[in-house]
Protein backbone atom coordinates (compact mmCIF):
# COMPACT_ATOMS: atom_id res chain seq x y z
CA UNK A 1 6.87 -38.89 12.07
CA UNK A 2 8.24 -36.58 14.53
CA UNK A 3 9.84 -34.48 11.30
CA UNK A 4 7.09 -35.40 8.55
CA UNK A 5 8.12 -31.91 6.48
CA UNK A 6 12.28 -33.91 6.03
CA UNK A 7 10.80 -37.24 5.11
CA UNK A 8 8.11 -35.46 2.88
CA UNK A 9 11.76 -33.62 1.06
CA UNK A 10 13.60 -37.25 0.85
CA UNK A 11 10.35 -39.20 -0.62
CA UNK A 12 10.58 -35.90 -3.39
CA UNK A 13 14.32 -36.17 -3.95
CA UNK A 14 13.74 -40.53 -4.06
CA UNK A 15 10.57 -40.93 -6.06
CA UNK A 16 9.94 -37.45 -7.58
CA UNK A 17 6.16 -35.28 -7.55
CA UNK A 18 3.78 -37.77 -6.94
CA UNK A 19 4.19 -40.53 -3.76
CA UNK A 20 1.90 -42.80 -2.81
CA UNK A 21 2.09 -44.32 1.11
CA UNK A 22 0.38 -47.27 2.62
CA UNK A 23 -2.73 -48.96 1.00
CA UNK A 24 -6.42 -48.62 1.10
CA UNK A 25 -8.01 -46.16 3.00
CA UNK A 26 -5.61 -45.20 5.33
CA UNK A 27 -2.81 -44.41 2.51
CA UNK A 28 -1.50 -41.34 1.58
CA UNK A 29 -1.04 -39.59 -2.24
CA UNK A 30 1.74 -37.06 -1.53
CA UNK A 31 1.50 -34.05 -4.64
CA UNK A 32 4.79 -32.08 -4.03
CA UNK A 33 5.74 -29.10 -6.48
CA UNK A 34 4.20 -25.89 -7.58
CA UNK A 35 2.22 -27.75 -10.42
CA UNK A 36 1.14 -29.69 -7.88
CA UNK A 37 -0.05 -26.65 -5.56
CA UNK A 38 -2.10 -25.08 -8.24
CA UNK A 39 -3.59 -27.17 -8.71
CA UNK A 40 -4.79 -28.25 -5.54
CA UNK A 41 -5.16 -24.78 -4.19
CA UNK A 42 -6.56 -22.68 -7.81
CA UNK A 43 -7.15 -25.05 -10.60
CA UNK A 44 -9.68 -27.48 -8.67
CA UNK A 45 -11.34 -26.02 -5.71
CA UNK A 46 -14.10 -28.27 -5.68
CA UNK A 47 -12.53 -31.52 -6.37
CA UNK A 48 -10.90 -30.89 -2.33
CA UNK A 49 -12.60 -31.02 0.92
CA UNK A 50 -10.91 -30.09 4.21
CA UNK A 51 -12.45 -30.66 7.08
CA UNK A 52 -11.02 -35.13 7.18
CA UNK A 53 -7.74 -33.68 6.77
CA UNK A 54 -7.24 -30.90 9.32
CA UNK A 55 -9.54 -32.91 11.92
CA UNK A 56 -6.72 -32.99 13.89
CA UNK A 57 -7.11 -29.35 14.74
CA UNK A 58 -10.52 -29.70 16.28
CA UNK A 59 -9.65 -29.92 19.98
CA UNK A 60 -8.42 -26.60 19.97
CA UNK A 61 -10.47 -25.13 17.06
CA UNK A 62 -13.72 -26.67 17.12
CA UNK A 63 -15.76 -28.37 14.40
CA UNK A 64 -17.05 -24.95 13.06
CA UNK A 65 -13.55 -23.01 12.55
CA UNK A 66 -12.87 -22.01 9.53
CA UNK A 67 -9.90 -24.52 8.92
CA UNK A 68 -12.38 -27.20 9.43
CA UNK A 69 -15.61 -26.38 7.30
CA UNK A 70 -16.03 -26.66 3.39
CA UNK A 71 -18.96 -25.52 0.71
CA UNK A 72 -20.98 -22.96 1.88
CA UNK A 73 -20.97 -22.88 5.39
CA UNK A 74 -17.41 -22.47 4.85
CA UNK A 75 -17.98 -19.55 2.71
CA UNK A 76 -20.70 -18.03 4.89
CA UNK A 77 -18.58 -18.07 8.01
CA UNK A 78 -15.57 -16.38 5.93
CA UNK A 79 -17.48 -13.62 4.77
CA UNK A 80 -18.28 -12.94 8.53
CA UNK A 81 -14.99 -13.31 9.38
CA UNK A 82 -12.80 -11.14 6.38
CA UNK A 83 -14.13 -7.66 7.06
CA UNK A 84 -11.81 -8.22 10.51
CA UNK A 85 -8.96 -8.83 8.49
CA UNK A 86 -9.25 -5.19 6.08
CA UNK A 87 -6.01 -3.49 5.46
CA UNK A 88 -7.23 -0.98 7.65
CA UNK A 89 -7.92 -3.02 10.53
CA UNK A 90 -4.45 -4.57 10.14
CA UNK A 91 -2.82 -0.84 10.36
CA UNK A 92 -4.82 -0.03 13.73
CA UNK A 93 -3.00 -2.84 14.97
CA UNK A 94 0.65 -1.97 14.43
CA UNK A 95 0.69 -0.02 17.73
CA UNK A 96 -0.73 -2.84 19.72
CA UNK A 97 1.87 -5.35 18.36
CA UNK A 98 4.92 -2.34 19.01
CA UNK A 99 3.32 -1.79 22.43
CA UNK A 100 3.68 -5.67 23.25
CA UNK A 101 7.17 -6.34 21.67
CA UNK A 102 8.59 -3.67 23.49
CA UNK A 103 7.04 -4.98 26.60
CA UNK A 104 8.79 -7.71 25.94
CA UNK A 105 12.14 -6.46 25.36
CA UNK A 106 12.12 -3.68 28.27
CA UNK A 107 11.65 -7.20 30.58
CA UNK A 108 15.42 -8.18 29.42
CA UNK A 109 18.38 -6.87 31.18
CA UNK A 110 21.94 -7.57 29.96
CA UNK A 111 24.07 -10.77 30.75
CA UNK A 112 20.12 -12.79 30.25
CA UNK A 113 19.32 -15.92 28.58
CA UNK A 114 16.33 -16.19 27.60
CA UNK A 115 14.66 -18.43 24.56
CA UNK A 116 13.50 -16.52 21.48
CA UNK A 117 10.58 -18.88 20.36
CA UNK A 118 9.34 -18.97 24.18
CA UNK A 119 9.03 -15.22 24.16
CA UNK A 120 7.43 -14.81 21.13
CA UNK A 121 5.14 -16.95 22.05
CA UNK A 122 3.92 -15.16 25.04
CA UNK A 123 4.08 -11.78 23.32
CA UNK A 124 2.32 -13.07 20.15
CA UNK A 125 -0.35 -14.31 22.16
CA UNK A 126 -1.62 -11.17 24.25
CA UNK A 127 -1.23 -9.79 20.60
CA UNK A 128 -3.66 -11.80 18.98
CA UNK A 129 -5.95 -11.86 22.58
CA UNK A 130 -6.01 -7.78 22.29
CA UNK A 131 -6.49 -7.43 18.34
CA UNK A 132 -9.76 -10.04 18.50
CA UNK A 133 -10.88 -9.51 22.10
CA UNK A 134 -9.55 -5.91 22.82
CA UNK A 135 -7.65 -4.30 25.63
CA UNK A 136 -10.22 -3.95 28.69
CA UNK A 137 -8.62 -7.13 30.36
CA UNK A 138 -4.75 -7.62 29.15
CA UNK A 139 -4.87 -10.10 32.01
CA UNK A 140 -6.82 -12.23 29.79
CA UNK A 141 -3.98 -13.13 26.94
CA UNK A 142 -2.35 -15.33 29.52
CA UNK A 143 -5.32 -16.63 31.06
CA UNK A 144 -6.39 -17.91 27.54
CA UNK A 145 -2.99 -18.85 26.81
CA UNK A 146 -2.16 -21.12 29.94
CA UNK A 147 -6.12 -22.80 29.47
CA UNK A 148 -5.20 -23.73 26.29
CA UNK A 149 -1.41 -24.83 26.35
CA UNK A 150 -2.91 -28.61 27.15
CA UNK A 151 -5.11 -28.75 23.45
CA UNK A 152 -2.15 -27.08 21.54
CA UNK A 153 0.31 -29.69 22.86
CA UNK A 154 -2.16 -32.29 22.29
CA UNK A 155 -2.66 -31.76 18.75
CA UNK A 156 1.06 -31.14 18.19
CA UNK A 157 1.05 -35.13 18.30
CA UNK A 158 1.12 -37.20 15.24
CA UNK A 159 -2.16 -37.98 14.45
CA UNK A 160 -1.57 -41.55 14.77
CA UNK A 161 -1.70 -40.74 18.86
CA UNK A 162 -5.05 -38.71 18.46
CA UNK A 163 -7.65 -40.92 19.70
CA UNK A 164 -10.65 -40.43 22.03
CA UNK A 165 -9.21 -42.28 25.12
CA UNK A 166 -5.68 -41.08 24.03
CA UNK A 167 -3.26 -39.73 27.15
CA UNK A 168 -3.79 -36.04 27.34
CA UNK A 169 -7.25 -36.44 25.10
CA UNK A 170 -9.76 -35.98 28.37
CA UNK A 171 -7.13 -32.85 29.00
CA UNK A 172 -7.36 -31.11 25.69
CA UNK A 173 -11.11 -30.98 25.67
CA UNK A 174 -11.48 -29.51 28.90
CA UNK A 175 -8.43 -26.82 28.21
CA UNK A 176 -11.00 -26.34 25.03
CA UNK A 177 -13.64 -26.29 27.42
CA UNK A 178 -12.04 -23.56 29.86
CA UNK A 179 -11.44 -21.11 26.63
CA UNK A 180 -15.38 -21.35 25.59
CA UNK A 181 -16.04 -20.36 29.21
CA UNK A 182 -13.48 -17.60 28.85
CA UNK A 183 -15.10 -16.06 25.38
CA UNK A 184 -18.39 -16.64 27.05
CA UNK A 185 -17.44 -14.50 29.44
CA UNK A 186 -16.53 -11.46 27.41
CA UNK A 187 -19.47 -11.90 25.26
CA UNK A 188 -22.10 -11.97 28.39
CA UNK A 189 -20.60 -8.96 29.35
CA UNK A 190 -20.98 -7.25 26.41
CA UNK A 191 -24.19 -7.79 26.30
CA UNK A 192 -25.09 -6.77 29.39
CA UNK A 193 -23.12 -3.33 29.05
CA UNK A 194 -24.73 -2.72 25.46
CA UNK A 195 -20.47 -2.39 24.69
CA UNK A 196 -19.87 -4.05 20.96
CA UNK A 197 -16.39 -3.36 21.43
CA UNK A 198 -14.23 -2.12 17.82
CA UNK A 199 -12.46 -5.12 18.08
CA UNK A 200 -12.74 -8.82 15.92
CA UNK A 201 -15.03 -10.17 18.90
CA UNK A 202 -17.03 -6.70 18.43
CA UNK A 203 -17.87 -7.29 14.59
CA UNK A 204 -18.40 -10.95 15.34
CA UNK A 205 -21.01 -10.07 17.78
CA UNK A 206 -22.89 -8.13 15.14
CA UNK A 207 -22.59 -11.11 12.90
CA UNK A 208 -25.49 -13.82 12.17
CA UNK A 209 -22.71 -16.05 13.47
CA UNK A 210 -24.20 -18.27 16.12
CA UNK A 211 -22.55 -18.67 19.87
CA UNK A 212 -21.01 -21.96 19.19
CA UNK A 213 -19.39 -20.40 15.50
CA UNK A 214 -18.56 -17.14 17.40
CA UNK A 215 -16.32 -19.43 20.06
CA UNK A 216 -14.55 -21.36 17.63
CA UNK A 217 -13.63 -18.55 15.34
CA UNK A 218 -12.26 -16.45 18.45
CA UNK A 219 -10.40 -19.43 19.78
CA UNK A 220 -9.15 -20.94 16.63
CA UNK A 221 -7.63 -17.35 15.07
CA UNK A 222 -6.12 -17.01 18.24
CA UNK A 223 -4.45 -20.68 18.98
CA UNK A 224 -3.21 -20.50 14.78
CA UNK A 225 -2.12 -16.33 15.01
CA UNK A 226 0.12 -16.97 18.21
CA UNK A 227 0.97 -20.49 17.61
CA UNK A 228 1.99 -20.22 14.27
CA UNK A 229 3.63 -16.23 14.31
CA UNK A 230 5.76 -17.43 16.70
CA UNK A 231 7.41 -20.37 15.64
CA UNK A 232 8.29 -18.12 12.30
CA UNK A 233 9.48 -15.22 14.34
CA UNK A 234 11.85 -17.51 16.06
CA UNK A 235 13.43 -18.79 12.77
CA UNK A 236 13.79 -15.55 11.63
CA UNK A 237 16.16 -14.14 14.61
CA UNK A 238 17.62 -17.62 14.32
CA UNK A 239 18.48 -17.18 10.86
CA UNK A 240 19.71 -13.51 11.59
CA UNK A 241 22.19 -14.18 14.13
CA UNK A 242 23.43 -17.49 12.46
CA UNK A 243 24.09 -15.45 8.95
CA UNK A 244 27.06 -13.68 8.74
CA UNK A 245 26.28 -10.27 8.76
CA UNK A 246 22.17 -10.12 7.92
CA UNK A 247 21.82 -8.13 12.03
CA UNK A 248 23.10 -5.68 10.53
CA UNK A 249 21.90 -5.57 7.40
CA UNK A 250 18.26 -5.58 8.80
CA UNK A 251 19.26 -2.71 11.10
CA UNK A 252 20.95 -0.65 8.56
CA UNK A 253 17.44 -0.85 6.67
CA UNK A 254 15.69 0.14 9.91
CA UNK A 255 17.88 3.28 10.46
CA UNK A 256 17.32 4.35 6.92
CA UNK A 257 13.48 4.44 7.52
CA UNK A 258 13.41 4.84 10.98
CA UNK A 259 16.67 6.64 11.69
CA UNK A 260 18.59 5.87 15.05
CA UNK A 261 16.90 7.48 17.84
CA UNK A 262 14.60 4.32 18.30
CA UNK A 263 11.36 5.73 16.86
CA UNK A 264 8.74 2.78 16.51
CA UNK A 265 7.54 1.91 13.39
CA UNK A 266 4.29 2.55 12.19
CA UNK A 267 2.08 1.53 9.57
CA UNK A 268 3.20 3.57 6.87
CA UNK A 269 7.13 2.74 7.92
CA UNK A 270 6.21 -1.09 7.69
CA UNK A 271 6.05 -0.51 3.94
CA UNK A 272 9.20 0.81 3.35
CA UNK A 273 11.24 -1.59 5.16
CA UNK A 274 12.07 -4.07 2.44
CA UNK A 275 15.16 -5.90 3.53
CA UNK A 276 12.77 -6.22 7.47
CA UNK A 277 10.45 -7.85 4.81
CA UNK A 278 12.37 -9.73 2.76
CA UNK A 279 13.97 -11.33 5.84
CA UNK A 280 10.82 -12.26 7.27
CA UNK A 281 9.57 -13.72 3.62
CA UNK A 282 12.89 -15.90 3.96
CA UNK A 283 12.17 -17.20 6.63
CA UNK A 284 8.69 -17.86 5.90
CA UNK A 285 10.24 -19.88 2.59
CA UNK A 286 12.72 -22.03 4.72
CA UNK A 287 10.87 -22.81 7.61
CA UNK A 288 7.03 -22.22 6.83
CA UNK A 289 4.65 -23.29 9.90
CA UNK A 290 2.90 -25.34 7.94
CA UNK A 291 5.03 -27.00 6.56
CA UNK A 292 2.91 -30.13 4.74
CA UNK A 293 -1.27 -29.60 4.27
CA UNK A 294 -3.86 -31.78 3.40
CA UNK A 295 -6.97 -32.30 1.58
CA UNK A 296 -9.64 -35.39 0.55
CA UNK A 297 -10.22 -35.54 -2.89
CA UNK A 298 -14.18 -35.62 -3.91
CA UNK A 299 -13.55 -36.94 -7.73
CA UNK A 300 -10.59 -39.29 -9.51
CA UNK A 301 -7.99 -36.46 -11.53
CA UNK A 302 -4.96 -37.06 -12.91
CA UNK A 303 -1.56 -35.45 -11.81
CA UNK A 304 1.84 -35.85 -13.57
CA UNK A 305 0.04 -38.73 -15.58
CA UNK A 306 -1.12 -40.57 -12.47
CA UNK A 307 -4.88 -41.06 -12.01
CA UNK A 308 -5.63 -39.96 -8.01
CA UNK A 309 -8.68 -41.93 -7.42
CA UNK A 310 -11.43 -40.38 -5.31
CA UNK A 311 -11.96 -40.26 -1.79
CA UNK A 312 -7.41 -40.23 -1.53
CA UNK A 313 -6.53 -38.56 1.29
CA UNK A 314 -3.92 -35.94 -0.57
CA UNK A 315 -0.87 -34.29 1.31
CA UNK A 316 0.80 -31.02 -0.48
CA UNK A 317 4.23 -29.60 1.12
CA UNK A 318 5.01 -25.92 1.50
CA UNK A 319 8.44 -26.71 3.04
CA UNK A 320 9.18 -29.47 -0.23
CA UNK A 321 7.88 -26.97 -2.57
CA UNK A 322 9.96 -23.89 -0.75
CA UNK A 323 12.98 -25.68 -0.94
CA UNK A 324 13.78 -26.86 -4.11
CA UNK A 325 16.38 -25.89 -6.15
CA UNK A 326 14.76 -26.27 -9.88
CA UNK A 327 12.68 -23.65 -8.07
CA UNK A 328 14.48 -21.99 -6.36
CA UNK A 329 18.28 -22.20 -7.79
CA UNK A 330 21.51 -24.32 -6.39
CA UNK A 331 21.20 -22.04 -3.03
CA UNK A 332 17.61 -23.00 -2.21
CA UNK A 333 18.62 -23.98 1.05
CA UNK A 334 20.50 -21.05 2.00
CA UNK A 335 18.80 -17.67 4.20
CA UNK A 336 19.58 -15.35 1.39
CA UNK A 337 16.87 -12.82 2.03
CA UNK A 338 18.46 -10.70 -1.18
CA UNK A 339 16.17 -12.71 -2.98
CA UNK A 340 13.52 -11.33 -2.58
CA UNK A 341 14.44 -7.94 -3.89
CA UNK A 342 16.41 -8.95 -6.91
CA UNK A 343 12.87 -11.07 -8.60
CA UNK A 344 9.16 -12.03 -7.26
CA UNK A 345 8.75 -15.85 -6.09
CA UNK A 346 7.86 -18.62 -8.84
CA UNK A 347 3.99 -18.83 -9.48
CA UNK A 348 2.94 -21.36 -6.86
CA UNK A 349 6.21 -21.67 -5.34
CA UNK A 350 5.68 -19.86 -1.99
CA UNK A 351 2.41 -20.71 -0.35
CA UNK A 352 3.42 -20.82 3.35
CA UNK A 353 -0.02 -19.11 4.18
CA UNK A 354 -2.14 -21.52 1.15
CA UNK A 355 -3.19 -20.26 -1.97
CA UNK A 356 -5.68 -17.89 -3.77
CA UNK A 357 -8.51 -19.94 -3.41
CA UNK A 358 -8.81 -20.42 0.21
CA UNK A 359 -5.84 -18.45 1.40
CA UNK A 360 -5.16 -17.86 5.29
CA UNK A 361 -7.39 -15.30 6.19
CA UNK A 362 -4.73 -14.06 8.60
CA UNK A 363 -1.71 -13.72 7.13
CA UNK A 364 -1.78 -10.11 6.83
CA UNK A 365 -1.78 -9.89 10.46
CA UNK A 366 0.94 -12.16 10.66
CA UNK A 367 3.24 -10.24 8.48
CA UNK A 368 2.97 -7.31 10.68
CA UNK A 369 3.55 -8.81 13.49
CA UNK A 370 6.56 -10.92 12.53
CA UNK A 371 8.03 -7.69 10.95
CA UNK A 372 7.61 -5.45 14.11
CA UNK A 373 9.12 -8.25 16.12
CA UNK A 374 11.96 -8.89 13.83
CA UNK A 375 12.32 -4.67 13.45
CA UNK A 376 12.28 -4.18 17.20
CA UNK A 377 14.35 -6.70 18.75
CA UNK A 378 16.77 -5.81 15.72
CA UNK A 379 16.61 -1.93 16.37
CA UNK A 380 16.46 -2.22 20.38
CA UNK A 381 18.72 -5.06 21.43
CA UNK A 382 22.07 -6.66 20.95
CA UNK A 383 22.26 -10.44 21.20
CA UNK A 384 24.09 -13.60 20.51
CA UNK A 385 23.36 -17.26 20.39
CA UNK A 386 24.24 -19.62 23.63
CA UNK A 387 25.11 -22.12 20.85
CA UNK A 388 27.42 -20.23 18.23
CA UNK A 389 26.75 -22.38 15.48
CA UNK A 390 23.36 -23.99 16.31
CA UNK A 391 21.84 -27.26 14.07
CA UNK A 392 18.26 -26.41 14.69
CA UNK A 393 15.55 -29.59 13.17
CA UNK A 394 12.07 -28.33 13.21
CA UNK A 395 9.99 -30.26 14.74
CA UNK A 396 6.25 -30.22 15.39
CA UNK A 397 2.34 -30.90 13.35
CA UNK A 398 0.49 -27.68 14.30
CA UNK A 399 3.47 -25.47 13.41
CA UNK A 400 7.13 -25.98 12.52
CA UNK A 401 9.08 -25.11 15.36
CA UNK A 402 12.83 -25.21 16.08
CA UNK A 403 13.44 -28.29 18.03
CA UNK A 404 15.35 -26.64 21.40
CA UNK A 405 14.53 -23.35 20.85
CA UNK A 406 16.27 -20.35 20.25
CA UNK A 407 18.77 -19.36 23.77
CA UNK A 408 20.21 -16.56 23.29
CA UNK A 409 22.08 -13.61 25.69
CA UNK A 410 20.94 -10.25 25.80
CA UNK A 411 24.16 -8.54 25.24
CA UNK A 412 22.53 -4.83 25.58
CA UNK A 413 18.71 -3.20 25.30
CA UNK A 414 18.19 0.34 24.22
């Protein structure tokens, strides 16, 4: 249970599309393929609830988060909550995320170790702190960060060592607790001052959203941006530096756009680094954060010939679906971020952020920000594994992380 997303791949390879676990209530209907992702996430929105299967997430995100709510509370909340995520919105935010990577980097000095995943995680956090709560206090990022660390390791837990009562359980809710106070915070203040702010929190606070909704959407976008970005950013580099020669293929794209006196990307450069792209889409394909979803079904359907009966509590696989090679060819296992310039992905074959129906409302964001990471680090550093030919399992519920991290020396920073 500690890898769910490799036993998820062996039931496929064993049994084939459709695998049922346990009995009676507590058992498990496993739909694995593309067919089997539309049509859980297009062809039958309404025969799927949510908020039973991601109940896990509610010490961190709080029973009103988006991930959490279905029917139309669900779909009044998101059309609060999408204006945040416009294109526009996304491009005012590719300085903050340069500003913070290259924080980052201009902390390393040659002949370091330091672990990949662990940075990115601090750096994608004051990113996602200062894109929905703005810049006044950058003190706050790792306030809200170190509050919260005891809910996000509690929920990283299988579920079957979720309980009220549970070690750490008394822990998470008050590190939940401690991040309501700190959102509470900012909003009394910004009420005081008259200040909406022309951030996420700002347009929130102009919302019909109530206080409790406003918390948990604050706190859950940021726990799932930072938690999630980072774990994908830190396969990426892994997969760079393990690949024979894909460094520099990423940099040679970067020089061609950005040429080699170290300019920042902005914006408009983002979109014409496709090889920066494709790498990060690679990634995203191999190691996706999510790497197995779930759902309840409301109504019996059939799949494959078998009749799911009502009420089954339904578990769909991004990494099964990503990784399989009548999808994906005899190298579906491979980094081979070519790929993704030579055809477009297989209908329903690459969903590491959902599907059209009720598709992350982030993932925009996220693409940006794993792309300036990957494009800086690439651009200003030089580095090299501690382990030269690393055997990284991922590991982990919330998001798929790679067990040990990512060590690596800093061999030079421009």
């Amino acid at each position: 249970m500690r890898r769910p997303h490799l036993v998820a791949f062996d039931l496929y390879q064993r049994h084939g599309p459709v695998v049922r676990l346990g009995r009676g209530a507590a058992s498990v209907v496993m739909l694995l393929g593309p067919d089997a992702n539309r049509v859980i996430l297009s062809e039958r929105p309404d025969s799927f609830t949510w908020h039973e299967a991601m109940a896990i997430l509610e010490p961190v995100s709080g029973p009103t988060a988006l991930v959490l709510t279905d029917g139309e509370d669900h779909r009044r909340r998101r059309r609060m909550v999408q204006p945040a995520f416009s294109t526009h919105r996304i491009d005012l935010a590719v300085p903050v995320v340069v500003e913070e990577v290259d924080a980052a980097i201009d902390d390393l000095g040659p002949g370091s170790v330091v672990d990949l995943h662990v940075l990115l995680r601090r750096t994608m956090r004051r990113v996602m702190v200062r894109v929905l709560m703005g810049s006044s206090l950058p003190e706050r990022a790792d306030t809200l960060g170190a509050v919260l660390e005891p809910a996000m390791t509690y929920i990283d837990r299988i579920p079957q060592l979720q309980f009220r009562g549970a070690p750490g359980s008394g822990r998470a809710r008050r590190a939940r607790r401690a991040a309501d106070a700190l959102v509470d915070a900012e909003v009394g203040r910004r009420r005081r001052t008259g200040e909406p702010g022309h951030d996420v929190l700002g347009m929130l606070l102009a919302s019909d959203l109530s206080d409790a909704e406003l918390q948990d959407q604050v706190v859950s976008l940021i726990a799932a941006g930072y938690d999630t970005t980072s774990a994908a950013g830190a396969w990426t580099l892994l997969a760079l530096l393990r690949t024979l020669g894909e460094w520099h293929r990423v940099r040679a794209d970067i020089h061609r756009t950005l040429g080699n006196d170290g300019r920042a990307p902005d914006a408009d450069d983002l979109r014409d680094l496709p090889y920066v792209a494709a790498t990060v889409n690679e990634a995203l394909r191999l190691w996706p954060p999510g790497s197995l979803s779930g759902r309840r079904s409301t109504e019996e359907f059939t799949f494959a010939g078998y009749p799911i009966p009502a009420g089954s509590n339904i578990v769909f696989s991004p990494y099964v679906t990503q990784r399989m090679p009548e999808v994906w060819g005899s190298d579906a296992d491979q980094f081979r971020p070519a790929r993704w310039l030579e055809s477009d992905p297989p209908a329903f074959g690459f969903i590491p952020f959902g599907g059209p129906y009720r598709r992350c409302l982030g993932f925009a964001l996220a693409l940006t920000q794993l792309q300036v990471a990957v494009a800086r680090l690439v651009q200003r550093t030089s580095l090299h594994l501690v382990d030269p030919d690393p055997t990284r399992f991922g590991r982990g519920i919330s998001a798929l992380v790679p067990e040990g991290g990512v060590p690596v020396v800093v061999d030079a920073v421009q």
